[in-house]
N, C-alpha and C. Protein backbone atom coordinates (compact mmCIF):
# COMPACT_ATOMS: atom_id res chain seq x y z
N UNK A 1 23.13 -29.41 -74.46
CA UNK A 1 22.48 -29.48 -73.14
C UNK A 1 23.37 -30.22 -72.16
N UNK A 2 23.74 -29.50 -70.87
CA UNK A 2 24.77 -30.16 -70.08
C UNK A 2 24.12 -31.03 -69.19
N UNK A 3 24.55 -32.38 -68.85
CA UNK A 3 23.51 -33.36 -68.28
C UNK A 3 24.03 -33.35 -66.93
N UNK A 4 23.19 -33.55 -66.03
CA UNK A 4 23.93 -33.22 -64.19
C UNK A 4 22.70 -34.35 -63.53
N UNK A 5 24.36 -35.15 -63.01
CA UNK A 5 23.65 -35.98 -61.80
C UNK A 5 23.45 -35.35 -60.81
N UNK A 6 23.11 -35.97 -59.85
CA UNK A 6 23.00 -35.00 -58.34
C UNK A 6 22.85 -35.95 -57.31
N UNK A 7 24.28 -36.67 -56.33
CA UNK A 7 24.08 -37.02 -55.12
C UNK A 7 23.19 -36.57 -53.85
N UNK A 8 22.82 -37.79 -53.29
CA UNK A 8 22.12 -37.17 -52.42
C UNK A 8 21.97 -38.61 -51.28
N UNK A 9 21.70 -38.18 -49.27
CA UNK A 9 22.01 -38.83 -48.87
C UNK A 9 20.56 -38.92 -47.83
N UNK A 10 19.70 -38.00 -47.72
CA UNK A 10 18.33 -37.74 -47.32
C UNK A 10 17.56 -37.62 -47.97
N UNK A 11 16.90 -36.08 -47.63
CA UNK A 11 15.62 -35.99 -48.04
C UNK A 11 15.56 -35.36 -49.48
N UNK A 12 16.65 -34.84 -49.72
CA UNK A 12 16.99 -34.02 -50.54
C UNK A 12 15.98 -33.04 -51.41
N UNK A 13 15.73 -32.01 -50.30
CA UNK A 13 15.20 -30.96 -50.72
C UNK A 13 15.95 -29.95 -51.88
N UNK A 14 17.33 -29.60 -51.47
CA UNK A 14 18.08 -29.37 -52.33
C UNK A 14 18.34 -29.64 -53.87
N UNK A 15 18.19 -31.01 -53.92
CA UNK A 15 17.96 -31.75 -55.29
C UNK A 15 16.78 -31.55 -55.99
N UNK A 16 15.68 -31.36 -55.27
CA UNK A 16 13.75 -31.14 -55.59
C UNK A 16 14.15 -29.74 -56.16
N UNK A 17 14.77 -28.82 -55.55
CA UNK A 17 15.01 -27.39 -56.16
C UNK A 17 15.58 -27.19 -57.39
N UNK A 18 16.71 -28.11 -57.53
CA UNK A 18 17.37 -27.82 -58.75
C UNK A 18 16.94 -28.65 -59.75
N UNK A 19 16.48 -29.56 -59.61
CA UNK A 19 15.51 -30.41 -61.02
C UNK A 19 14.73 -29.88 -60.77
N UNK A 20 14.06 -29.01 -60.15
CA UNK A 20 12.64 -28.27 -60.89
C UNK A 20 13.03 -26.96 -61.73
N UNK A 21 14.38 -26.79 -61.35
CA UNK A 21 15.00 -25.27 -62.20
C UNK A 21 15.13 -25.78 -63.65
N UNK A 22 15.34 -26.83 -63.54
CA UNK A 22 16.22 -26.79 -64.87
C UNK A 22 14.87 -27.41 -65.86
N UNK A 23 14.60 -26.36 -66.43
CA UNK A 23 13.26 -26.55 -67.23
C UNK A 23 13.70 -25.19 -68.41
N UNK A 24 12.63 -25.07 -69.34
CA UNK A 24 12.69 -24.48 -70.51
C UNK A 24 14.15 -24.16 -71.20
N UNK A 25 14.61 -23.12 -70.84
CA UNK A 25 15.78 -22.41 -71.54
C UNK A 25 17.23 -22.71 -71.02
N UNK A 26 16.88 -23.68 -69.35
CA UNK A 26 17.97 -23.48 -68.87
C UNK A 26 19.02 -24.68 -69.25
N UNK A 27 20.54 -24.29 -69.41
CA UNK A 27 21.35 -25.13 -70.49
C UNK A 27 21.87 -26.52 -70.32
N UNK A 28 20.78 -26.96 -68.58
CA UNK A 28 20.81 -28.18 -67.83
C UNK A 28 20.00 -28.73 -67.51
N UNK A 29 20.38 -30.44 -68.10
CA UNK A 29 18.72 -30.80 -67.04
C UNK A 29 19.51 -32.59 -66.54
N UNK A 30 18.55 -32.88 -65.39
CA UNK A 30 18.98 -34.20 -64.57
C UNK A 30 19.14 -35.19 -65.39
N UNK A 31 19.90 -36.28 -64.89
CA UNK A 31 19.67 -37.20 -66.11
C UNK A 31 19.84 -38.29 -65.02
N UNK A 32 20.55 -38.17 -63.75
CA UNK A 32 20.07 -39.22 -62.35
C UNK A 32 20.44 -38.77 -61.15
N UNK A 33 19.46 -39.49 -59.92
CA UNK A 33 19.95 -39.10 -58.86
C UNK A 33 20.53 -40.03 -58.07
N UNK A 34 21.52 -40.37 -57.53
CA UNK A 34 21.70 -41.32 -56.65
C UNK A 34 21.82 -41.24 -54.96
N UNK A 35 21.58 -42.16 -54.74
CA UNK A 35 21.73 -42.32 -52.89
C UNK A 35 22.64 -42.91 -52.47
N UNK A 36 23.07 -42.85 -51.66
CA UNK A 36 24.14 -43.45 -50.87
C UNK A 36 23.27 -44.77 -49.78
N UNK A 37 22.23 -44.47 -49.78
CA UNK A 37 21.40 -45.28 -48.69
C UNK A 37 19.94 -45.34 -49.73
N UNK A 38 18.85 -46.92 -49.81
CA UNK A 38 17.90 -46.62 -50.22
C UNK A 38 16.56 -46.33 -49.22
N UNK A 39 17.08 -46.05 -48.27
CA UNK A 39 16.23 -45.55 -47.60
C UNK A 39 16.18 -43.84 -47.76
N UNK A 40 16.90 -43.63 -48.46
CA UNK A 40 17.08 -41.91 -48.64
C UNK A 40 15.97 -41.06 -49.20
N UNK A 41 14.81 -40.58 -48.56
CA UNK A 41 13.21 -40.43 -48.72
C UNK A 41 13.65 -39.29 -50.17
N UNK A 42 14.56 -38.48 -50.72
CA UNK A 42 14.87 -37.35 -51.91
C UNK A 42 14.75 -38.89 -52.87
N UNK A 43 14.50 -40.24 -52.89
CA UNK A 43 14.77 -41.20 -54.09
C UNK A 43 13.63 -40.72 -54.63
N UNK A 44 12.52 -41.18 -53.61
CA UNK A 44 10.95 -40.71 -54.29
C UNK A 44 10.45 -40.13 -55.19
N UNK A 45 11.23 -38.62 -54.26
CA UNK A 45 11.04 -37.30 -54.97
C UNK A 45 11.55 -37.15 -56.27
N UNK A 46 12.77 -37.66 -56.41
CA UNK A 46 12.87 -37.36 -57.51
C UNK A 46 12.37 -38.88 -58.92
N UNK A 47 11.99 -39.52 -58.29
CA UNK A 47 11.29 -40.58 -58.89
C UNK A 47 9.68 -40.18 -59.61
N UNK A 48 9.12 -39.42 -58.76
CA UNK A 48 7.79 -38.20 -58.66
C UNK A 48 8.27 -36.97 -59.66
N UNK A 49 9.33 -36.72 -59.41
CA UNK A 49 9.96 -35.72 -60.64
C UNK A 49 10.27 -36.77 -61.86
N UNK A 50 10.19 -37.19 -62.08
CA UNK A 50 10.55 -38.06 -63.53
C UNK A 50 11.99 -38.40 -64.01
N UNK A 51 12.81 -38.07 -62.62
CA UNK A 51 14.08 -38.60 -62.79
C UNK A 51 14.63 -40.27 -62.96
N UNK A 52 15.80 -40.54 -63.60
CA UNK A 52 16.45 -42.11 -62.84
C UNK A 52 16.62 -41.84 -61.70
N UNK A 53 16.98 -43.05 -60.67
CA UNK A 53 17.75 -43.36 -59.55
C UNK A 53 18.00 -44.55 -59.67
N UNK A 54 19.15 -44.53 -58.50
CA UNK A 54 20.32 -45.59 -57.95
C UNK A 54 20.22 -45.10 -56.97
N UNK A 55 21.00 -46.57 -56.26
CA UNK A 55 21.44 -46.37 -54.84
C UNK A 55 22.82 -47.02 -55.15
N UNK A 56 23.82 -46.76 -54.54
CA UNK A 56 25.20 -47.17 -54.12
C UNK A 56 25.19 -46.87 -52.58
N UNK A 57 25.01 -48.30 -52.16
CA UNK A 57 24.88 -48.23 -50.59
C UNK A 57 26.48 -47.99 -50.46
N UNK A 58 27.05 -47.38 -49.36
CA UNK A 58 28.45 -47.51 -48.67
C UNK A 58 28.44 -48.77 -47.70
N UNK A 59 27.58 -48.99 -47.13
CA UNK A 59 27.41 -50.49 -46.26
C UNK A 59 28.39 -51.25 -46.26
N UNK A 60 27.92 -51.93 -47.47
CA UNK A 60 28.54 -53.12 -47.49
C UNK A 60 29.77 -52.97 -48.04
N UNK A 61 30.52 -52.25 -48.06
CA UNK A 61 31.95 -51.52 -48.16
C UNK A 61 32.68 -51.54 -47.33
N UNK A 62 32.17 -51.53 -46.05
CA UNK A 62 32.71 -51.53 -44.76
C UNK A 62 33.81 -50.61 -44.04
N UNK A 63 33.69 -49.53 -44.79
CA UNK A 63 34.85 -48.50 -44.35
C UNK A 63 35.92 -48.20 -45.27
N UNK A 64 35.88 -49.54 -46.60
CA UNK A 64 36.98 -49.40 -47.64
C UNK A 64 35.80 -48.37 -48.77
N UNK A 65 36.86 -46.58 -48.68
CA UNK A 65 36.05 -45.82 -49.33
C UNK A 65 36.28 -45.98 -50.55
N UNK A 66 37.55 -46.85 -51.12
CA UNK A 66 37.42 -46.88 -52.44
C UNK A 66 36.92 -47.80 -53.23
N UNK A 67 37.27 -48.67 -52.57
CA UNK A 67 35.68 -49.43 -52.76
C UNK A 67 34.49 -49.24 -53.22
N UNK A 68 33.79 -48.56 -52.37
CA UNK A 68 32.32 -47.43 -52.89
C UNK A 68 32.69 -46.87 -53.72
N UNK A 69 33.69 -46.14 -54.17
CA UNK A 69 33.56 -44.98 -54.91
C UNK A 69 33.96 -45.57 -56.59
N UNK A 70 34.52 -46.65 -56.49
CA UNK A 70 34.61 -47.18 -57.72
C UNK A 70 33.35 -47.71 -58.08
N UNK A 71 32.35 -48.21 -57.03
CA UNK A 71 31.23 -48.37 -57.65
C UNK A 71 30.23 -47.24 -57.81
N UNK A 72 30.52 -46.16 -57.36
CA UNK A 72 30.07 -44.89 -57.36
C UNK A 72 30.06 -44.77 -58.68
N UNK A 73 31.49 -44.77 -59.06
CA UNK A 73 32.07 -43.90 -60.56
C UNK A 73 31.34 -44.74 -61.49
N UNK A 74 31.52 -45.69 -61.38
CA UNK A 74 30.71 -47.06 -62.10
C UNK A 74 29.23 -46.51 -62.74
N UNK A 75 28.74 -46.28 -61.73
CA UNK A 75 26.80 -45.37 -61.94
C UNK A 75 27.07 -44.15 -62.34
N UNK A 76 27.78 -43.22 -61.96
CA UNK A 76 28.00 -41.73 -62.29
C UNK A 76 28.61 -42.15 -64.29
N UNK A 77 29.65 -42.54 -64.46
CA UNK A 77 29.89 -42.82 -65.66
C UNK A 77 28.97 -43.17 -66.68
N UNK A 78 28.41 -44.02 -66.47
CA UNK A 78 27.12 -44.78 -66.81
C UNK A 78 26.15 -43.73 -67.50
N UNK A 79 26.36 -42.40 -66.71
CA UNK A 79 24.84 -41.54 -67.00
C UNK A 79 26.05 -40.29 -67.70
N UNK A 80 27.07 -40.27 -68.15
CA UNK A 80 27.87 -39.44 -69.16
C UNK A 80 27.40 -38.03 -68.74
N UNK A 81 27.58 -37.81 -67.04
CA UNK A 81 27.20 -36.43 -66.80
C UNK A 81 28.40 -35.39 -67.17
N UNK A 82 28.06 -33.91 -67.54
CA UNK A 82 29.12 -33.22 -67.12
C UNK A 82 29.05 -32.18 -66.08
N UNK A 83 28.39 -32.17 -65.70
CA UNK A 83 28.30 -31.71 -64.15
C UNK A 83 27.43 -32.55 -62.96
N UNK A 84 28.18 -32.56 -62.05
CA UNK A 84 28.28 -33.20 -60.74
C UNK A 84 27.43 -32.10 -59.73
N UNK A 85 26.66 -33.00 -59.36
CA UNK A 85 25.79 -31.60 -57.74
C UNK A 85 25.47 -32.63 -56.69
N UNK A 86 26.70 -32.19 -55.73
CA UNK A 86 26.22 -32.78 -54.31
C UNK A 86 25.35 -32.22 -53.48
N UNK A 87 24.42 -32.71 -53.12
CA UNK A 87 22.84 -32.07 -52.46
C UNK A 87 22.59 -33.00 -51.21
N UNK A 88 23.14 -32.53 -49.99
CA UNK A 88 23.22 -33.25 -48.93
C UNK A 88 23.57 -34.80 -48.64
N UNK A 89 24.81 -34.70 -49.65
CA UNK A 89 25.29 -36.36 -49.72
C UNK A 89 26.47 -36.10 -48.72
N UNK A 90 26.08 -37.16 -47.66
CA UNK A 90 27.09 -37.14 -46.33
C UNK A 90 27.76 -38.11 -46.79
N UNK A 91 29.12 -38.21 -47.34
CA UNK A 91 29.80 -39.21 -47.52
C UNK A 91 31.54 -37.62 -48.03
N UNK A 92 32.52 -38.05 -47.43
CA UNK A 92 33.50 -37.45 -47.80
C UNK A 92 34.20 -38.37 -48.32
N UNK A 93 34.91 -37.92 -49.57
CA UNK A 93 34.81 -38.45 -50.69
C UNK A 93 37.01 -38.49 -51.19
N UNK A 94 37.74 -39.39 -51.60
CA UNK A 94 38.83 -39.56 -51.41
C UNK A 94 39.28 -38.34 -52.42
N UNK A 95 40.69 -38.33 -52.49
CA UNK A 95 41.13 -37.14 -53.80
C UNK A 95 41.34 -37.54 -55.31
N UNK A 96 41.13 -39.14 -55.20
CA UNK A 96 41.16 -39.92 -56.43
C UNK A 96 39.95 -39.61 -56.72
N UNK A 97 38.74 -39.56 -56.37
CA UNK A 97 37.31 -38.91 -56.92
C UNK A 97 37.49 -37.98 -56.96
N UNK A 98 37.66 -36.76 -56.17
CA UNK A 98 37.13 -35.37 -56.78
C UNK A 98 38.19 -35.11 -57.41
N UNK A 99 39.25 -35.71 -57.85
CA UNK A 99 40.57 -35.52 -58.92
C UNK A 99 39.52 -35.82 -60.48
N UNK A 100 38.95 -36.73 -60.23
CA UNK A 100 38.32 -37.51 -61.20
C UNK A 100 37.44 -36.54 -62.13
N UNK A 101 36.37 -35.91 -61.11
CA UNK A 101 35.26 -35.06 -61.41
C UNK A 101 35.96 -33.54 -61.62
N UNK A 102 37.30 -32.91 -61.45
CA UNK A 102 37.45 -31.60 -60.86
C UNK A 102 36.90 -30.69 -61.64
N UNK A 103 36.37 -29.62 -61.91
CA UNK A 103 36.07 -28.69 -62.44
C UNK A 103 34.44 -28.52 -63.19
N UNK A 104 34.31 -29.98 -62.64
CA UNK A 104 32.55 -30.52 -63.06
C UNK A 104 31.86 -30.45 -61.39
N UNK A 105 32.30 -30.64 -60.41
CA UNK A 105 31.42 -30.95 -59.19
C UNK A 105 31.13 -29.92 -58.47
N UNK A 106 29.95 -29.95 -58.08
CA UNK A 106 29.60 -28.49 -56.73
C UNK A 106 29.41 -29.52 -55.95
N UNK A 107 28.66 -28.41 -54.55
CA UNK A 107 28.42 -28.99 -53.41
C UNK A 107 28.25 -27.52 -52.54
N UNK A 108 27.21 -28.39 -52.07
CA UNK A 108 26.80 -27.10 -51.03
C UNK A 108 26.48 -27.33 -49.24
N UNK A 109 26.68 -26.01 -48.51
CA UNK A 109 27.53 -26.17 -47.28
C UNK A 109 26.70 -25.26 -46.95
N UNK A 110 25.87 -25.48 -45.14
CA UNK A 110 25.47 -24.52 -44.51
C UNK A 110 26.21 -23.92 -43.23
N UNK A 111 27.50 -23.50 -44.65
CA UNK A 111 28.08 -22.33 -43.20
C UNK A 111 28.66 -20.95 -44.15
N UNK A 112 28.87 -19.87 -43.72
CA UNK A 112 29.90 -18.91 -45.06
C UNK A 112 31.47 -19.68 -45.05
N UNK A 113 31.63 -20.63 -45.85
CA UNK A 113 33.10 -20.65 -46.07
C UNK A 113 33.90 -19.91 -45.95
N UNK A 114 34.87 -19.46 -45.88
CA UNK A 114 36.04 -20.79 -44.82
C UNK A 114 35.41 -21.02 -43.92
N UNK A 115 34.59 -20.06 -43.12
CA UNK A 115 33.98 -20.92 -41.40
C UNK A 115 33.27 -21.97 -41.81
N UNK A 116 33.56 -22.64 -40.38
CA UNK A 116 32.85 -23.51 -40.10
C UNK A 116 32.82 -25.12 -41.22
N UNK A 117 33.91 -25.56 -41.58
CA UNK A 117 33.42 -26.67 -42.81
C UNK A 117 33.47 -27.90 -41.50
N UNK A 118 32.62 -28.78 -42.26
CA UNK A 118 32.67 -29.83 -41.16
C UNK A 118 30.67 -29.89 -41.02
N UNK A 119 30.55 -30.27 -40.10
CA UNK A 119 29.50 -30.41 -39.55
C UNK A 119 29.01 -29.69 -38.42
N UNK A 120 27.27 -29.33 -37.53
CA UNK A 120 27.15 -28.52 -36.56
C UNK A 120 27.34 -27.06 -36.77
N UNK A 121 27.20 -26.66 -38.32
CA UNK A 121 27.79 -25.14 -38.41
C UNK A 121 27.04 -24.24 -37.92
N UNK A 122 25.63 -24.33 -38.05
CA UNK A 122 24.62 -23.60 -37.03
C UNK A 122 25.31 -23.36 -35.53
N UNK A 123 25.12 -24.83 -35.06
CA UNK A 123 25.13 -24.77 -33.55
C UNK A 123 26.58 -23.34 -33.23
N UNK A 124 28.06 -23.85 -34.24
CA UNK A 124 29.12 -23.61 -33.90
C UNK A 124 28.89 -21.36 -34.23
N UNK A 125 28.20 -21.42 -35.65
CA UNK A 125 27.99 -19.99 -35.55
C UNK A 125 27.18 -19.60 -34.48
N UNK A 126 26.03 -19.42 -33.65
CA UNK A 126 25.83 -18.97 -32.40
C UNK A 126 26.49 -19.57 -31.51
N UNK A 127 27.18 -20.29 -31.43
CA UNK A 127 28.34 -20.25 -30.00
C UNK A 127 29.34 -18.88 -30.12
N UNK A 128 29.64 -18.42 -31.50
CA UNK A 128 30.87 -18.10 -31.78
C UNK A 128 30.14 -16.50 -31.75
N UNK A 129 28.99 -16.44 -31.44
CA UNK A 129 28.39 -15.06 -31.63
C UNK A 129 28.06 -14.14 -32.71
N UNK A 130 28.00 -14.89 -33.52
CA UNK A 130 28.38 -14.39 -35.33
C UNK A 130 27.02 -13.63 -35.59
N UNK A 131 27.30 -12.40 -36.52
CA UNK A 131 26.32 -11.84 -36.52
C UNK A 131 25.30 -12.11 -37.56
N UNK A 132 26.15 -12.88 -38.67
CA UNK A 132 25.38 -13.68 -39.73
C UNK A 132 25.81 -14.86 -39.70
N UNK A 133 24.40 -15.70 -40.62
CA UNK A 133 25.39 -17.21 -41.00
C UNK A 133 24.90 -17.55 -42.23
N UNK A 134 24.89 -18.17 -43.33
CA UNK A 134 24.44 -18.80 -44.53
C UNK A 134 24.79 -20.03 -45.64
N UNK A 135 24.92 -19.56 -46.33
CA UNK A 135 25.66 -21.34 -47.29
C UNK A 135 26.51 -20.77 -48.03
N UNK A 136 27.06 -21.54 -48.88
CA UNK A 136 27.90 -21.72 -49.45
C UNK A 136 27.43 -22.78 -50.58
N UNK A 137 28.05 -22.31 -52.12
CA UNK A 137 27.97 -23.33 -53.05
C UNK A 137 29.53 -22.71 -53.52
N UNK A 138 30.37 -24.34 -54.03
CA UNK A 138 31.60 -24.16 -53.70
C UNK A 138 31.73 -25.63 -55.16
N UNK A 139 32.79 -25.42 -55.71
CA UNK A 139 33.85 -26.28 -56.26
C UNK A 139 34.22 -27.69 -55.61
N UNK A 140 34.17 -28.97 -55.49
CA UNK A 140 34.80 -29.72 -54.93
C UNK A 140 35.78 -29.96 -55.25
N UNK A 141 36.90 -30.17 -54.38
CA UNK A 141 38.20 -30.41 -54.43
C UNK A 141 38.61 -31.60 -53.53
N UNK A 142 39.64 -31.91 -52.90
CA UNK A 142 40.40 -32.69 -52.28
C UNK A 142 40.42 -32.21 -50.78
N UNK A 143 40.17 -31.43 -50.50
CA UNK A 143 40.07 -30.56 -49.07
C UNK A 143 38.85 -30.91 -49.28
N UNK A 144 38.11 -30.95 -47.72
CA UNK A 144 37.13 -30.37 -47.34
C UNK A 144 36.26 -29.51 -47.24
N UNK A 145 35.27 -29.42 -47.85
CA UNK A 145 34.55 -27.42 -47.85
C UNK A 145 35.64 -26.50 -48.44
N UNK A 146 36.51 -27.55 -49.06
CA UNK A 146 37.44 -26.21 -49.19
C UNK A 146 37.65 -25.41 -50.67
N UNK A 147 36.47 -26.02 -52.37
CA UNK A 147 37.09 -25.55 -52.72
C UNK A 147 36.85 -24.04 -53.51
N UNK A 148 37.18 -23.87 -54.40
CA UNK A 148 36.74 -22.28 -55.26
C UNK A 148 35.67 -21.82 -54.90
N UNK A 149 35.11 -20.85 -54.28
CA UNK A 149 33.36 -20.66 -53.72
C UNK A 149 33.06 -20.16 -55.44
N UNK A 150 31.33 -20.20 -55.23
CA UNK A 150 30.83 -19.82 -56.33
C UNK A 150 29.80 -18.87 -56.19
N UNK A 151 29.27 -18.92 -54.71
CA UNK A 151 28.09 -18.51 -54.48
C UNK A 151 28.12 -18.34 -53.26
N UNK A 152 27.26 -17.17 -52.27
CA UNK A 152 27.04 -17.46 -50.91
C UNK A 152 25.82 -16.66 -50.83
N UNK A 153 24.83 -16.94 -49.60
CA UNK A 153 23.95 -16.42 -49.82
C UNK A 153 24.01 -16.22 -47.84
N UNK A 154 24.05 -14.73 -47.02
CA UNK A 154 24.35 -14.53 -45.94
C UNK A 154 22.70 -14.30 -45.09
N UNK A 155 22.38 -14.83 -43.99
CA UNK A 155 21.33 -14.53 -43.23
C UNK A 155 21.91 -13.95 -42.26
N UNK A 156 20.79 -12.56 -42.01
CA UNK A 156 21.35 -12.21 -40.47
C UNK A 156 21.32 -13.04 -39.00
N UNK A 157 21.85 -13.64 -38.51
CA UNK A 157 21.62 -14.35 -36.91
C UNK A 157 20.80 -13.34 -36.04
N UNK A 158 19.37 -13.88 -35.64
CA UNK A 158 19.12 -13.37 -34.50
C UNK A 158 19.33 -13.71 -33.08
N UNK A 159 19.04 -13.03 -32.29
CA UNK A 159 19.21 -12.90 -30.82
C UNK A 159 19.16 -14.40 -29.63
N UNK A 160 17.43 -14.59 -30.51
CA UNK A 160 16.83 -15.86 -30.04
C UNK A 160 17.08 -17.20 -30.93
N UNK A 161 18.26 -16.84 -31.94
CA UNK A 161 18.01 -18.35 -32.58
C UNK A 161 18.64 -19.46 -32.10
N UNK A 162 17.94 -20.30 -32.51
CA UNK A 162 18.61 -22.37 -32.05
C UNK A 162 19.32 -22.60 -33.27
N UNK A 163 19.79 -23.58 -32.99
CA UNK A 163 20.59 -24.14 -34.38
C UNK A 163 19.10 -24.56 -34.97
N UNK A 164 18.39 -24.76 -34.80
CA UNK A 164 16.94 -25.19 -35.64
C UNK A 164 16.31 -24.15 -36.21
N UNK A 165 16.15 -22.99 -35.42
CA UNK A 165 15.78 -21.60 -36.21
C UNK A 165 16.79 -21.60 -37.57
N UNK A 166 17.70 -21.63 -36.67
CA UNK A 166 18.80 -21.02 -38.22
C UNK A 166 18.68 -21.97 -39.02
N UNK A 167 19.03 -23.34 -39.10
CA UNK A 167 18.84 -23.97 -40.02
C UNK A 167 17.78 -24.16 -40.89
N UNK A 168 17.09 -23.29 -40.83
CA UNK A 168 15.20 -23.60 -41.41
C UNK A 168 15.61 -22.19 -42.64
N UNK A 169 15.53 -21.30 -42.05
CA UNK A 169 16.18 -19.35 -42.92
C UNK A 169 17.38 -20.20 -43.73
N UNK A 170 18.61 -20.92 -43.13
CA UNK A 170 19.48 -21.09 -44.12
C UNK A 170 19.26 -22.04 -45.40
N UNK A 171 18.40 -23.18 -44.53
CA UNK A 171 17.92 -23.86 -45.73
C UNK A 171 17.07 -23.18 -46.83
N UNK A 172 16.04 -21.94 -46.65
CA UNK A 172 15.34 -21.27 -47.67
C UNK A 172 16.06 -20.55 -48.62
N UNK A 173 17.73 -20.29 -48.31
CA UNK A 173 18.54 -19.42 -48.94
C UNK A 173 19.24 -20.56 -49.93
N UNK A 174 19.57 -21.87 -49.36
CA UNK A 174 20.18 -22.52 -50.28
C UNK A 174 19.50 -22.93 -51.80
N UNK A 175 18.21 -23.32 -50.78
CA UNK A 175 17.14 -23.41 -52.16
C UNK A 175 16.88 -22.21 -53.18
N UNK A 176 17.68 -21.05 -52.84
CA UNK A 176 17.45 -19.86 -53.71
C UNK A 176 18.74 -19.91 -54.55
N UNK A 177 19.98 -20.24 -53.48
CA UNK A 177 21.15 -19.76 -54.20
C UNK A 177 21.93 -21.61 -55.06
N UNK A 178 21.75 -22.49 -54.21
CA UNK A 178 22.23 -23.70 -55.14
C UNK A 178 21.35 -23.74 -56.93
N UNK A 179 20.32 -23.07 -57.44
CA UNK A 179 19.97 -23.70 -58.53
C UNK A 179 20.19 -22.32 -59.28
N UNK A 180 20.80 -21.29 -58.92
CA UNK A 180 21.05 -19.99 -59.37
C UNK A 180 22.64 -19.83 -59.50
N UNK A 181 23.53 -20.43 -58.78
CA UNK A 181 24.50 -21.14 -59.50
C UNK A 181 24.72 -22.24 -60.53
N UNK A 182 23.69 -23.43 -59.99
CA UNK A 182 24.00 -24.02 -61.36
C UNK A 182 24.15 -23.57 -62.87
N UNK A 183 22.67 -22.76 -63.07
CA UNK A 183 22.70 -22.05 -64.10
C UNK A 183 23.57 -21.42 -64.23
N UNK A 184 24.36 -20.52 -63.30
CA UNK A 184 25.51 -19.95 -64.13
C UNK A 184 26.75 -21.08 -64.52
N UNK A 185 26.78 -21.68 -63.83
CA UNK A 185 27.94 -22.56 -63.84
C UNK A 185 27.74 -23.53 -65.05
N UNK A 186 26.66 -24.07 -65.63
CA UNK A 186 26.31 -24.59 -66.74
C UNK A 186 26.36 -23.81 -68.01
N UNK A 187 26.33 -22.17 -67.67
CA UNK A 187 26.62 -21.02 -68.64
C UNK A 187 28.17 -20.98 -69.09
N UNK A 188 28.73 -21.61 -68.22
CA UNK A 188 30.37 -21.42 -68.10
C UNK A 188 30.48 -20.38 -67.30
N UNK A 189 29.85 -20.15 -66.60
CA UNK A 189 30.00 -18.43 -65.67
C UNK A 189 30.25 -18.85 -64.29
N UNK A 190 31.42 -19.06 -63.80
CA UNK A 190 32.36 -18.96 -62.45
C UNK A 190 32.87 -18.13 -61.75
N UNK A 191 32.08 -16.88 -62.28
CA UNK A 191 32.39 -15.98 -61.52
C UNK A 191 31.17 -16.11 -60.00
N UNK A 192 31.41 -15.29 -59.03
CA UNK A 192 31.22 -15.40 -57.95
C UNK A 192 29.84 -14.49 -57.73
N UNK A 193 28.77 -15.28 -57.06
CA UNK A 193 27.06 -14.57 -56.85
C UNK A 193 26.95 -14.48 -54.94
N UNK A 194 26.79 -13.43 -54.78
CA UNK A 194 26.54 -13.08 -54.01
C UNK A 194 24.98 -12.39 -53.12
N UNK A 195 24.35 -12.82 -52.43
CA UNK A 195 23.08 -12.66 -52.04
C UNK A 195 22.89 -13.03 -50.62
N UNK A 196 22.04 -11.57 -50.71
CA UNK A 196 21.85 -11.17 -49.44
C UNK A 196 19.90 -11.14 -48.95
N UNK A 197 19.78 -11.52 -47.62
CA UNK A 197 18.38 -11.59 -47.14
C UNK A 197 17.66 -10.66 -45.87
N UNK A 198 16.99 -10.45 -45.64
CA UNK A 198 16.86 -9.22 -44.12
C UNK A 198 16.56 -10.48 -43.48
């Protein structure tokens, strides 16, 4: 049974999705969640789910990221995961960590990779006129958003949307497509899922 932490830096809806997947047959299940902040309201949730948690504040770090991240590794080690799931953990992370984790960590992104990595990807896909937009579940690497995709799941853009419309449709797709990769990816299956929505 492959054991998977899962960062997280909000509410982490994302995280609520994939510890509720991983039940009966499937070849993963949580073993902690951590926050970056304990004010991060996803602690609860998954406290209500019957998970551990931690917090590793960045705070009191003061901008030295390695710092944090050695106490990061510190808690992540601790729980002998072999797969890593970042679930709306806002913290970019040095290449001495995801060197650390490589070939164990996801992370997921609401834009279609390559566009858009960064932040504002909503707002930036209707500026840019795009006729779709969706997520991405991806490999972490040393780049940014940048690494091996695994998964994407595409919404059509309508006419009238806000970055708030869209972000609401893209968030329902991630929650479909982040815990439908894990499973494969806990299968050893890296090959690439593709899904589509009207």
């Amino acid at each position: 049974m492959k054991r998977v932490v899962i960062l997280i830096s909000g509410g982490g809806s994302n995280m609520v999705r994939l510890v509720e997947s991983m039940t009966g047959d499937h070849p993963a299940r949580p073993v902690l969640v951590i926050a970056n902040s304990a004010g991060a309201g996803g602690l609860a949730r998954a406290a209500d789910l019957g998970v551990p948690t931690a917090v590793v504040d960045h705070r009191p770090h003061k901008g030295d990221r390695p710092a944090f991240e050695a106490e990061l590794i510190r808690v992540i080690d601790a729980a002998a995961p072999d797969i890593l799931c970042l679930a709306g953990f806002m913290r970019v992370l040095t290449e001495g960590f995801t060197a650390r984790y490589a070939g164990r960590m996801l992370n997921i992104h609401p834009s279609l990779l390559p566009k858009y990595r960064g932040l504002d990807t909503h707002a930036r896909a209707i500026a840019a006129a795009d006729t779709e937009a969706g997520c991405t579940v991806h490999e972490v690497t040393a780049e940014l958003d940048g690494g091996p995709i695994l998964g994407q799941a595409r919404v059509p853009l309508r006419a009238d949307d806000t970055p708030a419309t869209l972000a609401a449709r893209v968030l329902e797709q991630e929650h479909r497509l982040y815990p439908m990769v894990l499973r494969r990816f806990a299968e050893g299956d890296r090959s690439r899922l593709d899904l589509t929505t009207a």
